[in-house]
C-alpha atoms as a PDB file:
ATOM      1  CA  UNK A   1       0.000   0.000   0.000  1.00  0.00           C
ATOM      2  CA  UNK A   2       2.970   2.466   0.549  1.00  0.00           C
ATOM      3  CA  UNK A   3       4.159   2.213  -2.745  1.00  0.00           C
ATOM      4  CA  UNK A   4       1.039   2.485  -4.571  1.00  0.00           C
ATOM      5  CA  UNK A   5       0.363   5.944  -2.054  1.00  0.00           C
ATOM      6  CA  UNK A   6       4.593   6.895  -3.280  1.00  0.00           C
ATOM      7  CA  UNK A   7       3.546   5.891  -6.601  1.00  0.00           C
ATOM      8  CA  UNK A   8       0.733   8.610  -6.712  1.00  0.00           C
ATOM      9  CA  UNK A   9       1.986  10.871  -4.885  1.00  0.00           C
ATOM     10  CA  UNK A  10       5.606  11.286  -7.540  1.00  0.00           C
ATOM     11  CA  UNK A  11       2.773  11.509 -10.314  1.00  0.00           C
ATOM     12  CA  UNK A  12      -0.125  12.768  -9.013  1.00  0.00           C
ATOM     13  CA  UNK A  13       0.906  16.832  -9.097  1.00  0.00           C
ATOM     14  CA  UNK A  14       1.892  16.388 -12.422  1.00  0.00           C
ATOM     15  CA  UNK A  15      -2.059  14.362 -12.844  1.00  0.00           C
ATOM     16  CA  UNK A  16      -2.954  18.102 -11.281  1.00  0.00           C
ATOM     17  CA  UNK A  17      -1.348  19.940 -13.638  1.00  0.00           C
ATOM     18  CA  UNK A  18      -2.094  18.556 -17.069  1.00  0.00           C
ATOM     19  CA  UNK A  19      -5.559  18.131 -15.878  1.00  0.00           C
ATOM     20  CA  UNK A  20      -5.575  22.209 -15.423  1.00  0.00           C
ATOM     21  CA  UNK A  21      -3.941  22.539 -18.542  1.00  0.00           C
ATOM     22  CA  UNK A  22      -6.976  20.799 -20.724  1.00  0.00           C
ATOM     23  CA  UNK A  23      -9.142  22.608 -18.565  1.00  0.00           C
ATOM     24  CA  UNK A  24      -8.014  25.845 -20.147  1.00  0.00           C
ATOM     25  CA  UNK A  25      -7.304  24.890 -23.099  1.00  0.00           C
ATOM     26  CA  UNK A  26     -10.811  24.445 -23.506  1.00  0.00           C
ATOM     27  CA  UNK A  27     -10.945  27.836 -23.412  1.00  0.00           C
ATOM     28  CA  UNK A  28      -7.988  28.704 -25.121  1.00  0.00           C
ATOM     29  CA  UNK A  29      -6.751  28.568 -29.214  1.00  0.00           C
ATOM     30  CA  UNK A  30      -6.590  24.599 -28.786  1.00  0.00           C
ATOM     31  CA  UNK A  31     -10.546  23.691 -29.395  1.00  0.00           C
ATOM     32  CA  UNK A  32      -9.250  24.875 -33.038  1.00  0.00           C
ATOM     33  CA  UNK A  33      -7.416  21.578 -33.329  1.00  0.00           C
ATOM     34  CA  UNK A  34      -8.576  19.454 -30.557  1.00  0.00           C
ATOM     35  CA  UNK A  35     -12.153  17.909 -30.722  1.00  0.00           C
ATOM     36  CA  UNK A  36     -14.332  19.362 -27.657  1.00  0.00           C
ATOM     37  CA  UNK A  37     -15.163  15.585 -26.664  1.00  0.00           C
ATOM     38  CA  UNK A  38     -11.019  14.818 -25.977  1.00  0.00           C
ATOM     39  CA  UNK A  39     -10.302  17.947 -24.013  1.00  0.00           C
ATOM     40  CA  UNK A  40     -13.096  17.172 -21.709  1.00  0.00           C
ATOM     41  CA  UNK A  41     -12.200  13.673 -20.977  1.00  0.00           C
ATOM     42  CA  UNK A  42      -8.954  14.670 -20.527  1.00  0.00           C
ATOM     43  CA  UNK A  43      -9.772  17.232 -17.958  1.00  0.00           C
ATOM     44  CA  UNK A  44     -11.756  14.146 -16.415  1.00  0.00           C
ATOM     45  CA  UNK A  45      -9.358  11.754 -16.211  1.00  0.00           C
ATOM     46  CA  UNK A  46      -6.069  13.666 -15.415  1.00  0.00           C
ATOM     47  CA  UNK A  47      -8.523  15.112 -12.151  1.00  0.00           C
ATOM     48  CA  UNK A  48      -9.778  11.694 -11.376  1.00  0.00           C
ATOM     49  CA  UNK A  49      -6.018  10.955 -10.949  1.00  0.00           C
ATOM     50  CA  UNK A  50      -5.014  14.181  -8.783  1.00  0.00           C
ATOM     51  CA  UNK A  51      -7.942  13.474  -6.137  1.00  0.00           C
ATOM     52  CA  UNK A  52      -6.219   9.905  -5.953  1.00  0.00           C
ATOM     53  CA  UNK A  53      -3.417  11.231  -5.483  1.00  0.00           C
ATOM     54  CA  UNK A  54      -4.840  13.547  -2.967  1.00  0.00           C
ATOM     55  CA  UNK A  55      -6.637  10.782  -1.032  1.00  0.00           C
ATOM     56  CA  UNK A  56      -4.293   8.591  -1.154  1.00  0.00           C
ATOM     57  CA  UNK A  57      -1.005  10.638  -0.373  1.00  0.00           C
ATOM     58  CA  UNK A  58      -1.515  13.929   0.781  1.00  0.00           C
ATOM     59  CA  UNK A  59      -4.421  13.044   3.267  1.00  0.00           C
ATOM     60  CA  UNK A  60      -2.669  10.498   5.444  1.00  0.00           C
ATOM     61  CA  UNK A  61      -3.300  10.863   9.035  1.00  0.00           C
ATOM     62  CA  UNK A  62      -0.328  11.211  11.422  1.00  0.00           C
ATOM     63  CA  UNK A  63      -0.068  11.462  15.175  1.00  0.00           C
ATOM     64  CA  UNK A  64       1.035  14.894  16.383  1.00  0.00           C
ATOM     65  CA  UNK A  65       2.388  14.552  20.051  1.00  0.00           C
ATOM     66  CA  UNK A  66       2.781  17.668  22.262  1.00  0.00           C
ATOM     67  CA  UNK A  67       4.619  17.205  25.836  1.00  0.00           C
ATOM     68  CA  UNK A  68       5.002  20.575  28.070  1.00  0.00           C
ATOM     69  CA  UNK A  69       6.521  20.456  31.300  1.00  0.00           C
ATOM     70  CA  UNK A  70       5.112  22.804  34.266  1.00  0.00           C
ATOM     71  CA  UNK A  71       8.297  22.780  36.109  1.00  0.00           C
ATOM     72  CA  UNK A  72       7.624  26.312  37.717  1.00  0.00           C
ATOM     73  CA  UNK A  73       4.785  27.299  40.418  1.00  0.00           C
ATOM     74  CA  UNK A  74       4.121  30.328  37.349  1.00  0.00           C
ATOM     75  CA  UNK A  75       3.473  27.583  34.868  1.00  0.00           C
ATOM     76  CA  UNK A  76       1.222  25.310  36.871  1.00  0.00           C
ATOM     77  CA  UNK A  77      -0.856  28.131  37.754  1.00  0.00           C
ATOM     78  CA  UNK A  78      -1.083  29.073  34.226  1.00  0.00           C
ATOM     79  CA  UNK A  79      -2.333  25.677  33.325  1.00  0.00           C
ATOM     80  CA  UNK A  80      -4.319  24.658  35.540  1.00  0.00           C
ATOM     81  CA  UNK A  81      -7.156  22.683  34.685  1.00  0.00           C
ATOM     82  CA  UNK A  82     -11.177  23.286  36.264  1.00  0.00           C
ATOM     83  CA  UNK A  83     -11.709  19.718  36.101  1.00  0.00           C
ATOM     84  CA  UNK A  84      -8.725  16.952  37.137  1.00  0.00           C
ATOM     85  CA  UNK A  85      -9.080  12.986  37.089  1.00  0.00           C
ATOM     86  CA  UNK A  86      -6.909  11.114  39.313  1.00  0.00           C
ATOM     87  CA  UNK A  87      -6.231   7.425  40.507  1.00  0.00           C
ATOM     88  CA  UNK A  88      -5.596   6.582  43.783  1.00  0.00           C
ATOM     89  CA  UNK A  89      -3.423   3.159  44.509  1.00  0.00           C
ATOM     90  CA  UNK A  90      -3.259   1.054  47.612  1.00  0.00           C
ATOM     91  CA  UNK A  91      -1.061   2.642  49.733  1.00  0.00           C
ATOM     92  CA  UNK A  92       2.368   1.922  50.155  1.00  0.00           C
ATOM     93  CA  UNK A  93       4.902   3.749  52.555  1.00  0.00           C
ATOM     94  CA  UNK A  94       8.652   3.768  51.108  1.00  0.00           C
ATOM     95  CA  UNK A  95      10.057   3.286  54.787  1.00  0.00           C
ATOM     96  CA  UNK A  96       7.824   2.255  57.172  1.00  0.00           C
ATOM     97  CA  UNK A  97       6.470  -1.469  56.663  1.00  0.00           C
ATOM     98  CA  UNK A  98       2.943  -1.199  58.253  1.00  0.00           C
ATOM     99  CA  UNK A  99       1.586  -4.075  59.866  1.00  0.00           C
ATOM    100  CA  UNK A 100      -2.147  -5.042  58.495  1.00  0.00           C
ATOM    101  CA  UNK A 101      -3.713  -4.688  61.585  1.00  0.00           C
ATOM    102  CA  UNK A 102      -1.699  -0.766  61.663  1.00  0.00           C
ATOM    103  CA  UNK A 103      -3.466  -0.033  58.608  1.00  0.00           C
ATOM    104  CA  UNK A 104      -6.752  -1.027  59.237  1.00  0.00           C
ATOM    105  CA  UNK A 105      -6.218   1.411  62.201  1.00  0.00           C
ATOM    106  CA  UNK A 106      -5.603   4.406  60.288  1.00  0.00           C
ATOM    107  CA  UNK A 107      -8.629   3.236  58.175  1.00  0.00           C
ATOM    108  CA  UNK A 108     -10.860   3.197  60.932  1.00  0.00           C
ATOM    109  CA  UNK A 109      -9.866   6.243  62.252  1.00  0.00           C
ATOM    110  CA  UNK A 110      -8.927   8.420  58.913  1.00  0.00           C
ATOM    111  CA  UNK A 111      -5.555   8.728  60.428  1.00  0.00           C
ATOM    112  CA  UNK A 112      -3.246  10.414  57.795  1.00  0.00           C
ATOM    113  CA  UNK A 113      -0.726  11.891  60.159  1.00  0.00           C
ATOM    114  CA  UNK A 114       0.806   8.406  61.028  1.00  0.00           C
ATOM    115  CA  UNK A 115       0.410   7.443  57.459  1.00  0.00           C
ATOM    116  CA  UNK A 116       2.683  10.718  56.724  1.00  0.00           C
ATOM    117  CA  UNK A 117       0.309  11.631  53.714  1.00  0.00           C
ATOM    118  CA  UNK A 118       1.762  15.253  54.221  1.00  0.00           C
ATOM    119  CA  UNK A 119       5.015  14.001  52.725  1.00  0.00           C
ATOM    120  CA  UNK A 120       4.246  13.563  49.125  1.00  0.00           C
ATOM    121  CA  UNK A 121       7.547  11.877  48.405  1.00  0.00           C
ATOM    122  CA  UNK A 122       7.206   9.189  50.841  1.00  0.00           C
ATOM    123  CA  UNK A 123       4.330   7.486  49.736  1.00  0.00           C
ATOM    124  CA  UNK A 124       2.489   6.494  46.789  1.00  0.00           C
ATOM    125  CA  UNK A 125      -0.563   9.164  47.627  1.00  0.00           C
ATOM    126  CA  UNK A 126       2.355  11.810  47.180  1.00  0.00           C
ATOM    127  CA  UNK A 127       1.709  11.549  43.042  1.00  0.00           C
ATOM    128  CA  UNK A 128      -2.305  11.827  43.212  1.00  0.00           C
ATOM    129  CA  UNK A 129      -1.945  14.476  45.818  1.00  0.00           C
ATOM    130  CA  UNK A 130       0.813  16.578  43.835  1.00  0.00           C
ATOM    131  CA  UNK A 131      -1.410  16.433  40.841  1.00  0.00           C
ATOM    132  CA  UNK A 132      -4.456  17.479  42.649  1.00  0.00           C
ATOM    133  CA  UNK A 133      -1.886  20.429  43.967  1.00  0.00           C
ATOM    134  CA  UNK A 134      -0.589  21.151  40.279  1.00  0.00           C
ATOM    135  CA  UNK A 135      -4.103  22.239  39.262  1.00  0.00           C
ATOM    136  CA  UNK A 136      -5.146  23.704  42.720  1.00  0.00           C
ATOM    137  CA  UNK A 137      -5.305  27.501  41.625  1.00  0.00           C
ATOM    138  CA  UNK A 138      -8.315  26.901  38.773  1.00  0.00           C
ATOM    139  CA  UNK A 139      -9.653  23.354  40.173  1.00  0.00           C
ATOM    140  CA  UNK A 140     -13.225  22.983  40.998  1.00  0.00           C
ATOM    141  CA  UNK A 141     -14.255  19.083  39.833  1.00  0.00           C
ATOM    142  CA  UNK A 142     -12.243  16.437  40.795  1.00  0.00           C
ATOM    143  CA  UNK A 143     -12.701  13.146  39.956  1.00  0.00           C
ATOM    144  CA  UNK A 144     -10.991   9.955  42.088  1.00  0.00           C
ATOM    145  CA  UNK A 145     -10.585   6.546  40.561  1.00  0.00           C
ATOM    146  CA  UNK A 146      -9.951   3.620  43.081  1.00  0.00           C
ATOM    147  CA  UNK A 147      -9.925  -0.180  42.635  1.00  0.00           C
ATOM    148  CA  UNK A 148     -11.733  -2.742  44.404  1.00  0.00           C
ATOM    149  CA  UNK A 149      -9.858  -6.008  44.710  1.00  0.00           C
ATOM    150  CA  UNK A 150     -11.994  -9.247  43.740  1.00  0.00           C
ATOM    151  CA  UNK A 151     -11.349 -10.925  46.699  1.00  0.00           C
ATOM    152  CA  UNK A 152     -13.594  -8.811  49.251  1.00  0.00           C
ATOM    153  CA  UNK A 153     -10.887  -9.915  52.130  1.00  0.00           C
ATOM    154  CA  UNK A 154      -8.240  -8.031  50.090  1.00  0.00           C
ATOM    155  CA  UNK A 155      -7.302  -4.439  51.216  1.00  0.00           C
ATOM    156  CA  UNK A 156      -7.777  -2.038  47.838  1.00  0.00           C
ATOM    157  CA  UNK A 157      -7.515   1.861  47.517  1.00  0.00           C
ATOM    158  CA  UNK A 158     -11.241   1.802  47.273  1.00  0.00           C
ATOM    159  CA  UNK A 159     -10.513   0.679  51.259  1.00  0.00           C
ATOM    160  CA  UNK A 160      -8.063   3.967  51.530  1.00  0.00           C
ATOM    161  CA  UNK A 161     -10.518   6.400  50.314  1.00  0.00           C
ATOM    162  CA  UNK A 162     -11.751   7.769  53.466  1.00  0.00           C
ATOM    163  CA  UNK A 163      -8.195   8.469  54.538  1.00  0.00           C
ATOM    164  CA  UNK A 164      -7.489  10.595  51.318  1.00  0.00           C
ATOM    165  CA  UNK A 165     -10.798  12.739  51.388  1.00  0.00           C
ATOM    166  CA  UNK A 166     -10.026  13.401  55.285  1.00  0.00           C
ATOM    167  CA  UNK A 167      -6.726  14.737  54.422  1.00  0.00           C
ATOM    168  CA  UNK A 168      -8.416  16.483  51.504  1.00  0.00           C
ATOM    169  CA  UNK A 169     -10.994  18.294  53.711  1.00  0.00           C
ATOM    170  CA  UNK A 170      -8.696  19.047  56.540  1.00  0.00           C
ATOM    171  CA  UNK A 171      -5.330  20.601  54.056  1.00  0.00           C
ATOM    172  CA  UNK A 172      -7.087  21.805  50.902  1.00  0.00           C
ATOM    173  CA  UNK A 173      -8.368  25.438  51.357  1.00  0.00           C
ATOM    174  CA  UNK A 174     -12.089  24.973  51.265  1.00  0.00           C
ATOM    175  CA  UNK A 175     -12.617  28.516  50.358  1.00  0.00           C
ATOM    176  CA  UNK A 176     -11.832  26.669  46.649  1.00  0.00           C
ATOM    177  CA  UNK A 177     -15.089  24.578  47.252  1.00  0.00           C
ATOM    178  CA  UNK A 178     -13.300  22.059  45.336  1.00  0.00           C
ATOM    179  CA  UNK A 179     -16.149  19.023  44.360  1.00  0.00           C
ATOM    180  CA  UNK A 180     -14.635  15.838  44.869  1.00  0.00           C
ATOM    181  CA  UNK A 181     -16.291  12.800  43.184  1.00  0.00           C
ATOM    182  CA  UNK A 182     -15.718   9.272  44.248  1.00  0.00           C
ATOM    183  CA  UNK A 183     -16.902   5.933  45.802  1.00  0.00           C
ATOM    184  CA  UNK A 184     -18.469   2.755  44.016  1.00  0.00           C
ATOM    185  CA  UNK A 185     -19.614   4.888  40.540  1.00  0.00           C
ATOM    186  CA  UNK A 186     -15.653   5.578  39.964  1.00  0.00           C
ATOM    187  CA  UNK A 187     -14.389   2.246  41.545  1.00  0.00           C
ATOM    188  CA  UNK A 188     -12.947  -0.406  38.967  1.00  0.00           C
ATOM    189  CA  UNK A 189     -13.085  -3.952  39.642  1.00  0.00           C
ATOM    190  CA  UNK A 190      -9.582  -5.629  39.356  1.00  0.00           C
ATOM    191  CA  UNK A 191     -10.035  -8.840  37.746  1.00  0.00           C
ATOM    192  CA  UNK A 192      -8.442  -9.372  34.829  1.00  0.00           C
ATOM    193  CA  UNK A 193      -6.308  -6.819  32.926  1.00  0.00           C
ATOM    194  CA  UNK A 194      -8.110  -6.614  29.280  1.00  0.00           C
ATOM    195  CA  UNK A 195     -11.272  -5.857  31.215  1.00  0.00           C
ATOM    196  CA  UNK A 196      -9.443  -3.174  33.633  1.00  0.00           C
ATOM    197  CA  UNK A 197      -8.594  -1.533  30.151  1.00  0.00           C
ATOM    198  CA  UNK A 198     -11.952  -1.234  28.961  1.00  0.00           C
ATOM    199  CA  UNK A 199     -13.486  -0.511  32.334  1.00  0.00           C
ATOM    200  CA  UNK A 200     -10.808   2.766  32.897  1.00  0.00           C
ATOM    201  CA  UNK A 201     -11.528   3.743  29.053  1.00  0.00           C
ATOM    202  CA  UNK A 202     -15.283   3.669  29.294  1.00  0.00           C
ATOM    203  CA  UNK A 203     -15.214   4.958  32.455  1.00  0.00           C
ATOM    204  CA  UNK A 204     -12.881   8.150  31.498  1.00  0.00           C
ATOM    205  CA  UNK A 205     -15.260   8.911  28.636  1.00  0.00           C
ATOM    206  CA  UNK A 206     -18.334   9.185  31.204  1.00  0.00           C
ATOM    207  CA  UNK A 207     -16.329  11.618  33.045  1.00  0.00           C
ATOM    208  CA  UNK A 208     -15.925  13.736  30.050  1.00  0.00           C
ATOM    209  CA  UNK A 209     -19.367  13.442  29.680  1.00  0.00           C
ATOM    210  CA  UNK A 210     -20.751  14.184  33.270  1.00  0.00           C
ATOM    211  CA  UNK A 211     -18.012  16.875  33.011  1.00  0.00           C
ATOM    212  CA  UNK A 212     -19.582  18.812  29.568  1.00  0.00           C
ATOM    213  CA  UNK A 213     -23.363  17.874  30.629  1.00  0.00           C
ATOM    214  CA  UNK A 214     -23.440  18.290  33.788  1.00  0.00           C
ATOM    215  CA  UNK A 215     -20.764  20.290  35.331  1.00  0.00           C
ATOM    216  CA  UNK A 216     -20.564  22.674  32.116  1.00  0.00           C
ATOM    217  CA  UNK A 217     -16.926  22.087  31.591  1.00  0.00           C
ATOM    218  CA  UNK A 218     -15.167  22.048  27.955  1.00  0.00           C
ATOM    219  CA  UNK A 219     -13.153  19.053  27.194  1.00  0.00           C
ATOM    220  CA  UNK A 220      -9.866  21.136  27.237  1.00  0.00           C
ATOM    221  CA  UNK A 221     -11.112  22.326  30.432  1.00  0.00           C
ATOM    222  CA  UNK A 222     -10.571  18.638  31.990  1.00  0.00           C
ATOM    223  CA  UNK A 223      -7.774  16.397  32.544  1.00  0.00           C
ATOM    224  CA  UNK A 224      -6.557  12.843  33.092  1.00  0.00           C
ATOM    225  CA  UNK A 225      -3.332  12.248  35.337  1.00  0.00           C
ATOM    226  CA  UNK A 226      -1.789   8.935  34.359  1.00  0.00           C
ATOM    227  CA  UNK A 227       0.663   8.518  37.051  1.00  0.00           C
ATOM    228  CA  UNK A 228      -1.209   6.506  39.457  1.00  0.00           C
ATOM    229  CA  UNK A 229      -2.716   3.354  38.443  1.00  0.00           C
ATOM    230  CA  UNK A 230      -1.846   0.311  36.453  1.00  0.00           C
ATOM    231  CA  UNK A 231      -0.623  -0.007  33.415  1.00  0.00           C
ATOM    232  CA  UNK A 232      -3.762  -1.288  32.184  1.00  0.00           C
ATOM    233  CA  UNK A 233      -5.711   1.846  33.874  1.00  0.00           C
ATOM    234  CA  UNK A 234      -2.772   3.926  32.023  1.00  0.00           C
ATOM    235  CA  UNK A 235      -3.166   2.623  28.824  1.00  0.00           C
ATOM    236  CA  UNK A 236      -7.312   2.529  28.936  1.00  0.00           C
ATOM    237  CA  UNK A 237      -7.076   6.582  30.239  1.00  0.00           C
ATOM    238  CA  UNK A 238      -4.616   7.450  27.087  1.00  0.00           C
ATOM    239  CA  UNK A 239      -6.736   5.663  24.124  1.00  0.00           C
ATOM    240  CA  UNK A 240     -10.187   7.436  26.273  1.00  0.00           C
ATOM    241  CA  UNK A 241      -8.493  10.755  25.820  1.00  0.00           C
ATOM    242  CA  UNK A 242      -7.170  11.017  22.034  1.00  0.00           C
ATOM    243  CA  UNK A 243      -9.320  13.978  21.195  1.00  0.00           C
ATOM    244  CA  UNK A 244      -7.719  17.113  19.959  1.00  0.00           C
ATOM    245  CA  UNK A 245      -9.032  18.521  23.306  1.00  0.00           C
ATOM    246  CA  UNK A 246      -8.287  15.769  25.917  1.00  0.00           C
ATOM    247  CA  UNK A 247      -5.371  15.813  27.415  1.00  0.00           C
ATOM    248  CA  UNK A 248      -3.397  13.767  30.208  1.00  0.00           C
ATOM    249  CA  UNK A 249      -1.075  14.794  32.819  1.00  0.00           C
ATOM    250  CA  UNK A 250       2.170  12.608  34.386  1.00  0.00           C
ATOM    251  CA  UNK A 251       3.875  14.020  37.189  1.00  0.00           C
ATOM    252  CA  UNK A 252       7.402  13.799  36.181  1.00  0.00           C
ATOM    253  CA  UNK A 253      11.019  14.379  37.798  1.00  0.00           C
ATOM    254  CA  UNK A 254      14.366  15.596  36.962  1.00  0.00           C
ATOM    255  CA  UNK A 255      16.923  12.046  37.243  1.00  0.00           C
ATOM    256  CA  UNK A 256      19.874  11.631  39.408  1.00  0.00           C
ATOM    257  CA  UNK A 257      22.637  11.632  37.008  1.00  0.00           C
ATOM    258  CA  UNK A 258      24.776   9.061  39.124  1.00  0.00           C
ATOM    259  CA  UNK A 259      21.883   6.611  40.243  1.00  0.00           C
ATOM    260  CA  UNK A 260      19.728   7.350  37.329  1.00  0.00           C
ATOM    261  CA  UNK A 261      16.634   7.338  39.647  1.00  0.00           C
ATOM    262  CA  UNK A 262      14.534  10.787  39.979  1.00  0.00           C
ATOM    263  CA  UNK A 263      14.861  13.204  42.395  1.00  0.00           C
ATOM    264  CA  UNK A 264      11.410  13.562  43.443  1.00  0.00           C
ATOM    265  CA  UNK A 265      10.313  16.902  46.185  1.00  0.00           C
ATOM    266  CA  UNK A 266      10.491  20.360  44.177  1.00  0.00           C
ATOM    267  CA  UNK A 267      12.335  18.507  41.208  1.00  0.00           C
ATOM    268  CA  UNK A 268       9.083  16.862  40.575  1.00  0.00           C
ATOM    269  CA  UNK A 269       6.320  18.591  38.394  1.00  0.00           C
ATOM    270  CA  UNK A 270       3.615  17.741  36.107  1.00  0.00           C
ATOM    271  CA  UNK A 271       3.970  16.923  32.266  1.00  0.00           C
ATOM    272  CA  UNK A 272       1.265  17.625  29.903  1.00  0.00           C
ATOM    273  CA  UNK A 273       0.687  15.208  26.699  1.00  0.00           C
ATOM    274  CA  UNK A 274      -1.553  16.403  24.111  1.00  0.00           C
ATOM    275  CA  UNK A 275      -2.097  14.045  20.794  1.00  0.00           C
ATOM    276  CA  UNK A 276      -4.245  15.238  17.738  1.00  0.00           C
ATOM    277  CA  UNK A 277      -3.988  13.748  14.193  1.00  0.00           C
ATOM    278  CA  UNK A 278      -2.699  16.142  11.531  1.00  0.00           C
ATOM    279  CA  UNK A 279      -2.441  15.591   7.432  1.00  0.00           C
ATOM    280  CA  UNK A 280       0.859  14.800   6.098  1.00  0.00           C
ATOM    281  CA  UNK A 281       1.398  17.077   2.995  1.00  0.00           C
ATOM    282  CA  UNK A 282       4.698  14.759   1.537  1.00  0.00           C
ATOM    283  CA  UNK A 283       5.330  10.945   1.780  1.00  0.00           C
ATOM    284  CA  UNK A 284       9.213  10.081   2.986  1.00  0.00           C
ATOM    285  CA  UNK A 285      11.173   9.557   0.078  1.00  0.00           C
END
């Protein structure tokens, strides 16, 4: 197929212009030797050709991939988004090892001081929080995706969810009166991760929806933050949100250059990724 498209593409501009030369020569001193009948099935033919040429070569779609970093406070506050989707994970401290019955406490009692949620590079709230942050100076819908295990016994982040919207209530200025939406209508069921695709991708979509029915919000107006979440949740938010209009959001880091691993604190900051499709004009040689 990509050398029939190469193949009308090197001809097709010349198709284009000898099909505007018999087009004026019907006009011109040529209908004095050519019959009428020939110049007009020229001009038929030799367009026929060009709009191949143009449908086959000239309109091929291409990704067009746009990545901006918000490194500074300025940037982020330029930004920010009215309406933010987020996943929250099961939590995980990076020193502490929490016993289950320890956990289950802070459950119970919505205890984020001992869980340290204040220190976003400590645990793995600190992403979903810092994104939440990023977008704090225009935010007014926010939408939190959690994960209920199949096996009921099993802890999820659907379980840590009261924790999070504590912390939430008690840190986040409410002069913002910041709507937070969450619980079993946002929750995806981990079975199986085809399924957890589809679930995240149909799910994003309703958001959009809810968000430009409901909450009166224009699609560039919301977006998706991919860095929580598994991959499957990733990949299902990215193919949900490949409108010219939809963006997502990764909160990214500047790398150690010995230990290759990223800094994290103030040398983390959100990345923006916009896709749209665009018309190629030329074919690679």
């Amino acid at each position: 197929m990509n050398t029939i498209k190469k193949w009308f593409f090197n001809w097709g501009r010349l198709s284009l212009l000898i099909a505007g030369f018999f087009a004026g020569s019907i006009q011109s001193q040529l209908t004095e030797y050519l019959p009428p009948w020939l110049l007009v099935l020229s001009v038929v033919f030799f367009g026929v050709w060009g709009l191949l040429h143009w449908y086959l070569a000239v309109k091929t779609p291409e990704p067009n991939i746009k990545a901006e970093s918000h490194r500074w406070e300025h940037e982020q506050k330029r930004y920010a988004r009215k309406g933010l989707v987020v996943f929250l994970s099961a939590y995980h401290h990076n020193k502490k090892n929490f016993s289950e019955a320890e956990l289950k406490e802070c459950i119970d009692n919505r205890d984020y001081v001992k869980m340290e949620l204040d220190n976003y590079d400590i645990t793995n709230f600190g992403h979903t929080l810092k994104a939440i942050v990023a977008n704090l100076l225009r935010l007014e819908h926010c939408w939190i995706i959690t994960t209920r295990a199949a096996d009921s016994r099993s802890v999820s982040s659907l379980d840590y969810l009261p924790v999070l919207i504590s912390y939430l209530e008690n840190k986040i200025d409410k002069s913002k009166k910041i709507n937070f939406y969450h619980g079993d209508d946002y929750c995806i069921n981990i079975s199986e991760d085809s399924q957890v695709c589809i679930g995240t991708s149909n799910l994003i979509k309703r958001i959009y929806k809810e968000g430009l029915s409901k909450h009166k919000l224009e699609a560039k107006e919301i977006i998706a933050d991919v860095t929580g979440g598994t991959t499957s949740m990733k990949v299902g938010t990215v193919l949900a949100s490949l409108a010219k209009d939809q963006d997502v959001q990764v909160i990214g880091a500047i790398y150690d250059p010995v230990t290759g691993r990223p800094k994290g604190g103030k040398d983390s900051y959100p990345i923006v990724i916009g896709y749209e499709p665009h018309i190629v004009k030329e074919l690679d040689s």
